[in-house]
Every structure is written in structure tokens, then in C-alpha cells.
C-alpha atoms as a PDB file:
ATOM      1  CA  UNK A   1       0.000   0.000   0.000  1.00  0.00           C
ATOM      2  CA  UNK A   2       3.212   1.986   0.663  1.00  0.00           C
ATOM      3  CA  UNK A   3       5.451   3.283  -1.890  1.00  0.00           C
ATOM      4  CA  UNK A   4       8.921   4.608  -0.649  1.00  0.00           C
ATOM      5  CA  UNK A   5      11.249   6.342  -3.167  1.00  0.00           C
ATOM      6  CA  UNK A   6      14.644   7.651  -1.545  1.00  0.00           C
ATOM      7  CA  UNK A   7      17.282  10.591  -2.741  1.00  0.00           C
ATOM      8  CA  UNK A   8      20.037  13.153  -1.479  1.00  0.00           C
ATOM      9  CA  UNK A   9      22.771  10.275  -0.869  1.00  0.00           C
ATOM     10  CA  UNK A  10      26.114  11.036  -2.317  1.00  0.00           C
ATOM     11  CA  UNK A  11      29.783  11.592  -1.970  1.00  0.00           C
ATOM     12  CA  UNK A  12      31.098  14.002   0.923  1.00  0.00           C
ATOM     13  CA  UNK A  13      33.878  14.547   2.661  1.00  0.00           C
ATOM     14  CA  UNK A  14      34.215  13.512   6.857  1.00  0.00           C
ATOM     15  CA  UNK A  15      32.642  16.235   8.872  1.00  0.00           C
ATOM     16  CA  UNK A  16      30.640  16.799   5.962  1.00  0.00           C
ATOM     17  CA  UNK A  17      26.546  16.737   5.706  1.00  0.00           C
ATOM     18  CA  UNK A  18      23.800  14.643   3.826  1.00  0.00           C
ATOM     19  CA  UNK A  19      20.329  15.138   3.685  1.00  0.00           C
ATOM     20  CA  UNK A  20      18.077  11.901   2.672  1.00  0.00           C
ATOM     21  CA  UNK A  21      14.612  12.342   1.435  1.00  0.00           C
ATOM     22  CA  UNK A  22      12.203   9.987   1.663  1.00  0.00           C
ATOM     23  CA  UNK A  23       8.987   9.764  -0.529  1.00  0.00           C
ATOM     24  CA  UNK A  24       5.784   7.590  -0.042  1.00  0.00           C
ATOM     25  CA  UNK A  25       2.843   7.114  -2.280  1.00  0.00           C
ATOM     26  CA  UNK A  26      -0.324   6.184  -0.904  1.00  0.00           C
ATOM     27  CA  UNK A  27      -3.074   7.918   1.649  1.00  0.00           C
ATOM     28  CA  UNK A  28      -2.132   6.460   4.673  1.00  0.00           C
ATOM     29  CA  UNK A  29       1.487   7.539   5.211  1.00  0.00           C
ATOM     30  CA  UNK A  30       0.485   8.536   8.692  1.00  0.00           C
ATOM     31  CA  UNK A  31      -0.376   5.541   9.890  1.00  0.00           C
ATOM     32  CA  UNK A  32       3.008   4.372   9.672  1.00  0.00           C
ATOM     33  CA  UNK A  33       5.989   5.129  11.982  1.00  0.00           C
ATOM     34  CA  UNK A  34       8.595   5.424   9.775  1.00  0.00           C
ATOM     35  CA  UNK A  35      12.326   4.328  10.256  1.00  0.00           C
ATOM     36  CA  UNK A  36      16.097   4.375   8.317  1.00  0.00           C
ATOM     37  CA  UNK A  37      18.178   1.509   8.255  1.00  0.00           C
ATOM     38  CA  UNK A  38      21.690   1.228   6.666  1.00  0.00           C
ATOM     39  CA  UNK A  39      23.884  -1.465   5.158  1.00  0.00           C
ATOM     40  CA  UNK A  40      27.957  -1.474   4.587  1.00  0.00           C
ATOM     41  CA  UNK A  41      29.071  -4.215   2.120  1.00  0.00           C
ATOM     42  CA  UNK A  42      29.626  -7.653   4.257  1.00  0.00           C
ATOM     43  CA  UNK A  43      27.426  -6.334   7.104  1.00  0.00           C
ATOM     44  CA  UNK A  44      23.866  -6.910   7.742  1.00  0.00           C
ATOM     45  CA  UNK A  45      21.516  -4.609   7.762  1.00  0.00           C
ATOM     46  CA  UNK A  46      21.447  -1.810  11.165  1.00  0.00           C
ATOM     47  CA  UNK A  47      18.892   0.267  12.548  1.00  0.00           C
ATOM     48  CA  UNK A  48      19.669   4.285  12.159  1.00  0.00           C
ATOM     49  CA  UNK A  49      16.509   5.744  13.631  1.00  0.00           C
ATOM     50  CA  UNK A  50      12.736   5.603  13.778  1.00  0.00           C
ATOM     51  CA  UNK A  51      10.058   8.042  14.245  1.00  0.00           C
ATOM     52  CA  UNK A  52       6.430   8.002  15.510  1.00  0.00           C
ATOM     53  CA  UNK A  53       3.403   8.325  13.114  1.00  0.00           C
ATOM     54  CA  UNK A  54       2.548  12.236  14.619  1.00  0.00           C
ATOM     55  CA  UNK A  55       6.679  12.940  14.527  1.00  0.00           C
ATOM     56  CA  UNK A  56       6.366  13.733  18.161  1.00  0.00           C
ATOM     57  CA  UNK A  57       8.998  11.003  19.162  1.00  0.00           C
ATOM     58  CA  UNK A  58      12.192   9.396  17.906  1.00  0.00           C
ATOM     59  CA  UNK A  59      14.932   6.733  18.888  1.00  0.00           C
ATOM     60  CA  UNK A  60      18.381   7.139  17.209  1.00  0.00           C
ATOM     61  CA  UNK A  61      21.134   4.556  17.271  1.00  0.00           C
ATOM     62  CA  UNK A  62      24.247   5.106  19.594  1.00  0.00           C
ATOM     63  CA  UNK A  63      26.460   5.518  16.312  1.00  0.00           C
ATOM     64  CA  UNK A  64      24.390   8.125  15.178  1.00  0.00           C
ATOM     65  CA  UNK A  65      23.213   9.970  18.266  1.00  0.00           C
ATOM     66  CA  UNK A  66      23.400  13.663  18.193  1.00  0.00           C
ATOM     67  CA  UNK A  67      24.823  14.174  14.664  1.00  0.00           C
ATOM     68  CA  UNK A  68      21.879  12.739  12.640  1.00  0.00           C
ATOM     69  CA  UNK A  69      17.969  14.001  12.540  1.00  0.00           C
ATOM     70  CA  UNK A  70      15.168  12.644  11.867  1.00  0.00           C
ATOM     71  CA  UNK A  71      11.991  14.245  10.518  1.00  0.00           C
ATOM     72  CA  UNK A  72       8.712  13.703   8.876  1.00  0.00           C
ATOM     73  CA  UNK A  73       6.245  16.128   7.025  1.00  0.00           C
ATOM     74  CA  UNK A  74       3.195  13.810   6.467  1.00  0.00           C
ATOM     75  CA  UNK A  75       1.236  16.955   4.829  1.00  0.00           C
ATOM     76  CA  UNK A  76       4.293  15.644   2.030  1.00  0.00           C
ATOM     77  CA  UNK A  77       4.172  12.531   2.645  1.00  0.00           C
ATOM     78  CA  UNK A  78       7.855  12.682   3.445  1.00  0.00           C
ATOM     79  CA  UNK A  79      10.850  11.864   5.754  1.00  0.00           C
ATOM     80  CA  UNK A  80      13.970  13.166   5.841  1.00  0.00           C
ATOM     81  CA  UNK A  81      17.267  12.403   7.407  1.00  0.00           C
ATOM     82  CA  UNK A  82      19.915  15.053   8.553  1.00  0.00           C
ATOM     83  CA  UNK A  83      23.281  13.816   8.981  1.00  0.00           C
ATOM     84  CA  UNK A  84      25.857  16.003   9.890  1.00  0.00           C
ATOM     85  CA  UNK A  85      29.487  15.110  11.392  1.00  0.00           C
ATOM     86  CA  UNK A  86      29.827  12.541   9.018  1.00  0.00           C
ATOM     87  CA  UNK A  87      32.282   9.737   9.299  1.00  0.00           C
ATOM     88  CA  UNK A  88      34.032   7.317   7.209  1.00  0.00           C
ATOM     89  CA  UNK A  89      31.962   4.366   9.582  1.00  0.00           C
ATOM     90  CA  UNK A  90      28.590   6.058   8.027  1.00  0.00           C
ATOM     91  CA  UNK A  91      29.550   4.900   4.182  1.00  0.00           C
ATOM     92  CA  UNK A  92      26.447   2.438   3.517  1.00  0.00           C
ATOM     93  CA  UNK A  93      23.811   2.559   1.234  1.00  0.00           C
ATOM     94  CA  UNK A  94      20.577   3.707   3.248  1.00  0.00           C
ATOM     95  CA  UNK A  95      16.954   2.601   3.165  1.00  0.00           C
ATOM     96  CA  UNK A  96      13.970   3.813   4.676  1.00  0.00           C
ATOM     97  CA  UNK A  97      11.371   1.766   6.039  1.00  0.00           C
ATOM     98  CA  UNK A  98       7.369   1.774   7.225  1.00  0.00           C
ATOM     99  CA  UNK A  99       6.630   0.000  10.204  1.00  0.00           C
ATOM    100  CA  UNK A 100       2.375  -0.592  10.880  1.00  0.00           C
ATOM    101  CA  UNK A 101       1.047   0.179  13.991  1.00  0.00           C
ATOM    102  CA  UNK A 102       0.873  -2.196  16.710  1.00  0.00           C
ATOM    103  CA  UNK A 103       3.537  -4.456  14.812  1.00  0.00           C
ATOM    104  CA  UNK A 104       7.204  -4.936  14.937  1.00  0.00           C
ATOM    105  CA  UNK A 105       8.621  -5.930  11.668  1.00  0.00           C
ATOM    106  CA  UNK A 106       8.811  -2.950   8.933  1.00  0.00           C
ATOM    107  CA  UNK A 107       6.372  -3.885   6.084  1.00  0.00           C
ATOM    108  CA  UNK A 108       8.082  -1.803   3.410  1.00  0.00           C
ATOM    109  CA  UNK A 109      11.240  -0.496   1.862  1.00  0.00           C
ATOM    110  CA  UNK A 110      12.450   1.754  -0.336  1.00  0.00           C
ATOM    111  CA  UNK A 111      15.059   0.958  -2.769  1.00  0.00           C
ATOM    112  CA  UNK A 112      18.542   2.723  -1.239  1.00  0.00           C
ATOM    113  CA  UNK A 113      20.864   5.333  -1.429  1.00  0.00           C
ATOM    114  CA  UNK A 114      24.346   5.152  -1.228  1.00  0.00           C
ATOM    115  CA  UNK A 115      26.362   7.213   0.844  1.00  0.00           C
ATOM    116  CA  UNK A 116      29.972   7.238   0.842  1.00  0.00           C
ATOM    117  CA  UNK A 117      32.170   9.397   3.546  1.00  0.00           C
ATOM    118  CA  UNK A 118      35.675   9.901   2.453  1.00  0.00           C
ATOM    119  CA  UNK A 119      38.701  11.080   5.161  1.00  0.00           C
END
């Protein structure tokens, strides 16, 4: 029912910034909380950060804590991701992810973006 369509990932330098966009199709982006996930090649899949369905809450990954933001304008039907202070250890392509209410797993994905962090 979801449709998610990343851009804004890219080459930049450490200490550098990124901003990921995130676009859904469908009429009930709201109902999902919404999340971004990242992969490095020969490592599984991590968690980045999630937020709530209203945007009023969000968890963040140790890794990630206090140098990446997440947001959400569901009038858009978008989420974003600020990441600032980047890092060499941040190179991975990046995926965001819609996660129903009341369950656990996240549903649906959108395709990637790669980010690579040079030093």
C-alpha cells in the first residue's frame, strides 16, 4: 500500500553533511511510523533511527546519536534524514522503512541510497 522512493545520498567529505529524502505514495502515510536503516558491504543490515506516526517522538542509534535528525512532514508525505558530522563508519547505502502500527517488523522499503564518507 506503501510506496517509498529515496534521494540526497552522495559523496562528501568527513565532517561533511547529507540530507536523505524519503517519498511515499499512498493515503495512509500517517499511519506508519517510519524508520532508516543502513547497510555497509559484508554487514547486515542496522537500525539508524525511527520516528512516531505524529513525529512527536524518535529513537536514534548510539552511532548516530546527536549528529543525525530525523523528521517527517506527512502533509508531504515525506521523511527526511539530517546527517551532519559525518564519518568514514557512516559509508552504507541507506533505506527507509514503514513500520504498521501495533507491529514490529517494517512492512516496506524503499530501494537505497548510497552514501559514501571519504577522510
Amino acid at each position: 500500500q506503501v510506496q517509498l522512493v529515496e534521494s540526497g545520498g552522495g559523496l562528501v567529505q568527513a565532517g561533511g553533511s547529507l540530507r536523505l529524502s524519503c517519498a511515499a505514495s499512498g493515503r495512509t502515510f500517517s499511519s506508519y511510523a517510519m524508520g532508516w536503516f543502513r547497510q555497509a558491504p559484508g554487514k547486515e543490515r542496522e537500525f539508524v533511527v525511527v520516528i512516531s506516526r505524529s513525529g512527536g517522538s524518535s529513537h536514534y542509534a548510539d552511532s548516530v546519536k546527536d549528529r543525525f535528525t530525523i523528521s517527517r512532514d506527512n502533509a508531504k508525505n515525506m521523511v527526511f534524514l539530517q546527517m551532519n558530522s559525518l564519518k568514514p563508519e557512516d559509508t552504507a547505502v541507506y533505506y527507509c522503512a514503514a513500520q504498521r502500527v501495533g507491529v514490529r517488523e517494517y512492512e516496506y522499503w524503499g530501494q537505497g541510497t548510497q552514501v559514501t564518507v571519504s577522510s
